[in-house]
C-alpha atoms as a PDB file:
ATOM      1  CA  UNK A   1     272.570 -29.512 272.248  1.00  0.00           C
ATOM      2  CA  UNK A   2     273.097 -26.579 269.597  1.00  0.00           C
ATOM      3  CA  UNK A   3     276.213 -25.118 272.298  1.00  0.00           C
ATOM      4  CA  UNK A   4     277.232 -28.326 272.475  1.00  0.00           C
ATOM      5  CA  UNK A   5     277.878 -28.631 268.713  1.00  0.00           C
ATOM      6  CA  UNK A   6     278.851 -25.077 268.842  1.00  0.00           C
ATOM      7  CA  UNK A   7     281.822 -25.978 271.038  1.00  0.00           C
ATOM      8  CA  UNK A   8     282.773 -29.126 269.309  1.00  0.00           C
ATOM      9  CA  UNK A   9     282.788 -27.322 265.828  1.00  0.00           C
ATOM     10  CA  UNK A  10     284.770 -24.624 267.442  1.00  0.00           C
ATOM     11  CA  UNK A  11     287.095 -26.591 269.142  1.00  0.00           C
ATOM     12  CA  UNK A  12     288.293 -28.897 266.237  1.00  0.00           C
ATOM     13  CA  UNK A  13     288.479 -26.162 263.569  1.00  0.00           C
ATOM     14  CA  UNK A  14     290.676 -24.155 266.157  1.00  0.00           C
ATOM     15  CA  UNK A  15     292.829 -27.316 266.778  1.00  0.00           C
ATOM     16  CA  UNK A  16     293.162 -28.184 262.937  1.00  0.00           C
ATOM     17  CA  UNK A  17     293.845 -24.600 262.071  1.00  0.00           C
ATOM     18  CA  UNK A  18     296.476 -24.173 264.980  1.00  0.00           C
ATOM     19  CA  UNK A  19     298.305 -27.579 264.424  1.00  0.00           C
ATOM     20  CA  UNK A  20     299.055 -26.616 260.879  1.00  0.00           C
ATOM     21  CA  UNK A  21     299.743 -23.160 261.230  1.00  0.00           C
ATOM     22  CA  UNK A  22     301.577 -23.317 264.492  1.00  0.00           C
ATOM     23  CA  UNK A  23     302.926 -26.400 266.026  1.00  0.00           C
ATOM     24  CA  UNK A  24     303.734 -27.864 262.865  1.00  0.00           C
ATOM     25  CA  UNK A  25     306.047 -24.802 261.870  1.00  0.00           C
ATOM     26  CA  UNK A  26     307.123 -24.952 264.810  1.00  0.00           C
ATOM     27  CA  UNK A  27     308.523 -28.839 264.974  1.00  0.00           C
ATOM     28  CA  UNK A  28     309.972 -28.298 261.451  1.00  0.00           C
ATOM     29  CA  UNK A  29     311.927 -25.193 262.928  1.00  0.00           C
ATOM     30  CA  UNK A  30     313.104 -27.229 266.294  1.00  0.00           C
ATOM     31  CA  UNK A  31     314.307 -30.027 264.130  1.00  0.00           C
ATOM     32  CA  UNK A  32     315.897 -28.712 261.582  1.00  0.00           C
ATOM     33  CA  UNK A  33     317.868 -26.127 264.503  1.00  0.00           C
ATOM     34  CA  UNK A  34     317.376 -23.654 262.128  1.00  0.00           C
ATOM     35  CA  UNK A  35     316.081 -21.123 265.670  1.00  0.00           C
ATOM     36  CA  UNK A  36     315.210 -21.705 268.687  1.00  0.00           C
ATOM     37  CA  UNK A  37     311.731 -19.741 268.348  1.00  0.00           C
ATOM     38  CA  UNK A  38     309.035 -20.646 270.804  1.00  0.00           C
ATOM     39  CA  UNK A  39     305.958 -20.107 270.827  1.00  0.00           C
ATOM     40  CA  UNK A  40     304.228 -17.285 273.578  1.00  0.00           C
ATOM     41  CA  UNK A  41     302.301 -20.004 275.257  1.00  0.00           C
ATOM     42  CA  UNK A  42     305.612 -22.096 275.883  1.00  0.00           C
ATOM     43  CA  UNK A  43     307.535 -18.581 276.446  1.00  0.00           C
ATOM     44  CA  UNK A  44     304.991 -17.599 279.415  1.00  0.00           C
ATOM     45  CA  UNK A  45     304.859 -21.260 281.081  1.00  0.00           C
ATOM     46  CA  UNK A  46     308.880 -21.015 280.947  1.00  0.00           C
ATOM     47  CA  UNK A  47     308.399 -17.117 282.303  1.00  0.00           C
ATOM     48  CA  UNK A  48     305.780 -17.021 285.079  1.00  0.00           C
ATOM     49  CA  UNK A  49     305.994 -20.872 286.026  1.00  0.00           C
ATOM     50  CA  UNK A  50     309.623 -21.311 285.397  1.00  0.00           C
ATOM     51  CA  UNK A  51     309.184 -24.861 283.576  1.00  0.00           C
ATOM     52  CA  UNK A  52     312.584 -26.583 282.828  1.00  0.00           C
ATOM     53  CA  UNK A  53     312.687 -27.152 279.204  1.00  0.00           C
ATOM     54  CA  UNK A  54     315.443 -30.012 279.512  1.00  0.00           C
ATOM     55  CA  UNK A  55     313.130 -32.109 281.325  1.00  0.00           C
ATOM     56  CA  UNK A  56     310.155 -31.761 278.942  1.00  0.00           C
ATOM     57  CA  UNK A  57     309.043 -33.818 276.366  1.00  0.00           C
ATOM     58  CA  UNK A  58     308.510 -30.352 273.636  1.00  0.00           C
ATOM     59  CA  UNK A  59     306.529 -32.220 271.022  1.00  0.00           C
ATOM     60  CA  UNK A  60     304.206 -33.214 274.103  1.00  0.00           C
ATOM     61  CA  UNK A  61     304.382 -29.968 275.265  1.00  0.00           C
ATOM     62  CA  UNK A  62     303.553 -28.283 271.760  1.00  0.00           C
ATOM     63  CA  UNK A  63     300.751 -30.453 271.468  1.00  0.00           C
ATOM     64  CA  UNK A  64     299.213 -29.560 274.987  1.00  0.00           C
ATOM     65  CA  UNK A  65     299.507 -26.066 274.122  1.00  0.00           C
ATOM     66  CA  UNK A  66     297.309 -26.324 270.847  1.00  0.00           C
ATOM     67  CA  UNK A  67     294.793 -28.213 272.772  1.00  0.00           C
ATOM     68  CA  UNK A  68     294.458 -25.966 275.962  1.00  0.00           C
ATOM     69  CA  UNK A  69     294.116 -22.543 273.692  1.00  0.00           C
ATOM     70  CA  UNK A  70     291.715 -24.549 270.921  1.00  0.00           C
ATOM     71  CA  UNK A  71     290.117 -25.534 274.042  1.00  0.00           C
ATOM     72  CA  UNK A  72     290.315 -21.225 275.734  1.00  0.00           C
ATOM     73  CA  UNK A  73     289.146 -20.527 271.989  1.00  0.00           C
ATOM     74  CA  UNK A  74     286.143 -22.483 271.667  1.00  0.00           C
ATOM     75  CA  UNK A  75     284.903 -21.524 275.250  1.00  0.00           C
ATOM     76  CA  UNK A  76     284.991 -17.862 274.519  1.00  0.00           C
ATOM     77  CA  UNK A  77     283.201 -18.196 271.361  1.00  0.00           C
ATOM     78  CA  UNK A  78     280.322 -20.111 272.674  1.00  0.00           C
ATOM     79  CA  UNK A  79     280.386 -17.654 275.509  1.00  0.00           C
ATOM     80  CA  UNK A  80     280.144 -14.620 273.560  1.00  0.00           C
ATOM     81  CA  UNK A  81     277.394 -16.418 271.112  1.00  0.00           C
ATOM     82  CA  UNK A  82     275.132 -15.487 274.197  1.00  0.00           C
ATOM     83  CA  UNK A  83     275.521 -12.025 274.656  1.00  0.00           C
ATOM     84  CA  UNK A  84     273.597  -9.581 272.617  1.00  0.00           C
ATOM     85  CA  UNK A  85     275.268  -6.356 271.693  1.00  0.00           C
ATOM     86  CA  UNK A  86     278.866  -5.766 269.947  1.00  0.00           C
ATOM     87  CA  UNK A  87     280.219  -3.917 272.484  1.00  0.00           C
ATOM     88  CA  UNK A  88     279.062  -6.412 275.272  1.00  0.00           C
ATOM     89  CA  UNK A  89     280.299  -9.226 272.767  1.00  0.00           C
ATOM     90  CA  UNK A  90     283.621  -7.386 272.968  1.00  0.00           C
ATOM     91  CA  UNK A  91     283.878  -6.947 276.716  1.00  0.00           C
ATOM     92  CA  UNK A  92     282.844 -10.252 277.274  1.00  0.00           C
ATOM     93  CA  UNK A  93     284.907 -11.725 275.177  1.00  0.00           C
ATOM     94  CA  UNK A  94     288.561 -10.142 276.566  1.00  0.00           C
ATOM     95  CA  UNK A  95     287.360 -10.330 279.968  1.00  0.00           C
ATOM     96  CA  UNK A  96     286.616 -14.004 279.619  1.00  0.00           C
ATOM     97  CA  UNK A  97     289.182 -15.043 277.308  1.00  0.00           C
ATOM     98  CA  UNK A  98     292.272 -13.392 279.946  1.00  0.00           C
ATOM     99  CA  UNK A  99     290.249 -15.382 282.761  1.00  0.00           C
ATOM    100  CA  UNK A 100     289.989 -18.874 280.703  1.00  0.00           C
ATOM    101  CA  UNK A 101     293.339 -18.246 279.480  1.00  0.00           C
ATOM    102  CA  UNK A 102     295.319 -17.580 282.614  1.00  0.00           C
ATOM    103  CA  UNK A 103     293.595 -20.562 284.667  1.00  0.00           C
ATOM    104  CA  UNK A 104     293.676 -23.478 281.786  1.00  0.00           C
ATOM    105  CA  UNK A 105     297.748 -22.485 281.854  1.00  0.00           C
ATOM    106  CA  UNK A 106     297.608 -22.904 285.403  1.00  0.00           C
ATOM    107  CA  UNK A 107     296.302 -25.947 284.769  1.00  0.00           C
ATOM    108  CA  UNK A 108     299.222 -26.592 282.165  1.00  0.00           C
ATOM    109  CA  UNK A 109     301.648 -25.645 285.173  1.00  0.00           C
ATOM    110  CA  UNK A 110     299.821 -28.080 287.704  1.00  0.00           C
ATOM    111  CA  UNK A 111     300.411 -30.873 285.324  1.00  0.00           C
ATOM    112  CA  UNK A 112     303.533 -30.434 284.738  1.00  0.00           C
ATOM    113  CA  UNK A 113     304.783 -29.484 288.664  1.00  0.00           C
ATOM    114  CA  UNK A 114     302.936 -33.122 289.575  1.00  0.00           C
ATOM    115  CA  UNK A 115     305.354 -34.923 287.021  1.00  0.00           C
ATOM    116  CA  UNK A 116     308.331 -32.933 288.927  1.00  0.00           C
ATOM    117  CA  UNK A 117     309.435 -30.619 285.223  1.00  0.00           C
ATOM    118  CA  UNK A 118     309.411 -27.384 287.135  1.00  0.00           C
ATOM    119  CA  UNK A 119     312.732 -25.926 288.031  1.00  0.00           C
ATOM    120  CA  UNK A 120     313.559 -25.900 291.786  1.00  0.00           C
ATOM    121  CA  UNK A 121     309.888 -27.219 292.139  1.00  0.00           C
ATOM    122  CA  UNK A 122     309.000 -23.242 292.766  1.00  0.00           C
ATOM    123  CA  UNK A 123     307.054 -20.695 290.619  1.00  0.00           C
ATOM    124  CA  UNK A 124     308.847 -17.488 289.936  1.00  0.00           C
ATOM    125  CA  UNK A 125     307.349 -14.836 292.286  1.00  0.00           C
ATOM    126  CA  UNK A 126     306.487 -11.672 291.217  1.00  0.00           C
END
């Protein structure tokens, strides 16, 4: 019950603190046109999973993004609360933090190649 808590706690700090440091910058910036800044989440979904941008809802897509890596965030923390030792805590923690992070934005691709917002309907191969 305690991890449970742990990754609820986690989660919505992570979410509140990345909504108003983040996306909401981020809006403000898009609609005033003042740059067109993105964000590196949005930047490597465009990059590696060539997402079309004119077919995307961006708020919906800003929002996603917050969620997913509050999400990576809070997993990773609770994972690491159960490992003893800093340098284990460390290696745990970027090991499982590139894993979580590369499959939930897989995840974010999926979703978005099912509603048919991925150019050519093709990922970029490397």
């Amino acid at each position: 019950m305690e991890e449970l808590v742990l990754i609820l706690l986690t989660f919505i700090f992570v979410l509140i603190i990345y909504e108003l440091f983040i996306i909401a910058p981020t809006k403000r910036r898009r609609a005033l046109k003042k740059e067109k800044k993105e964000i590196i989440e949005i930047r490597y979904l465009v990059a590696r999973y060539n997402l079309d941008l004119k077919k995307v809802d961006y708020n919906q897509l800003l929002q996603i993004c917050g969620i997913v890596s509050s999400l990576d965030i809070a997993l990773v923390v609770s994972l690491v609360a159960y490992v003893n030792g800093l340098l284990l805590e460390l290696l745990v923690g970027f090991v499982s933090a590139i894993i979580v992070i590369l499959l939930s934005y897989h995840l974010v691709y999926l979703f978005y190649k099912k509603k048919g917002m991925i150019k050519n309907g093709k990922r970029k191969q490397n």
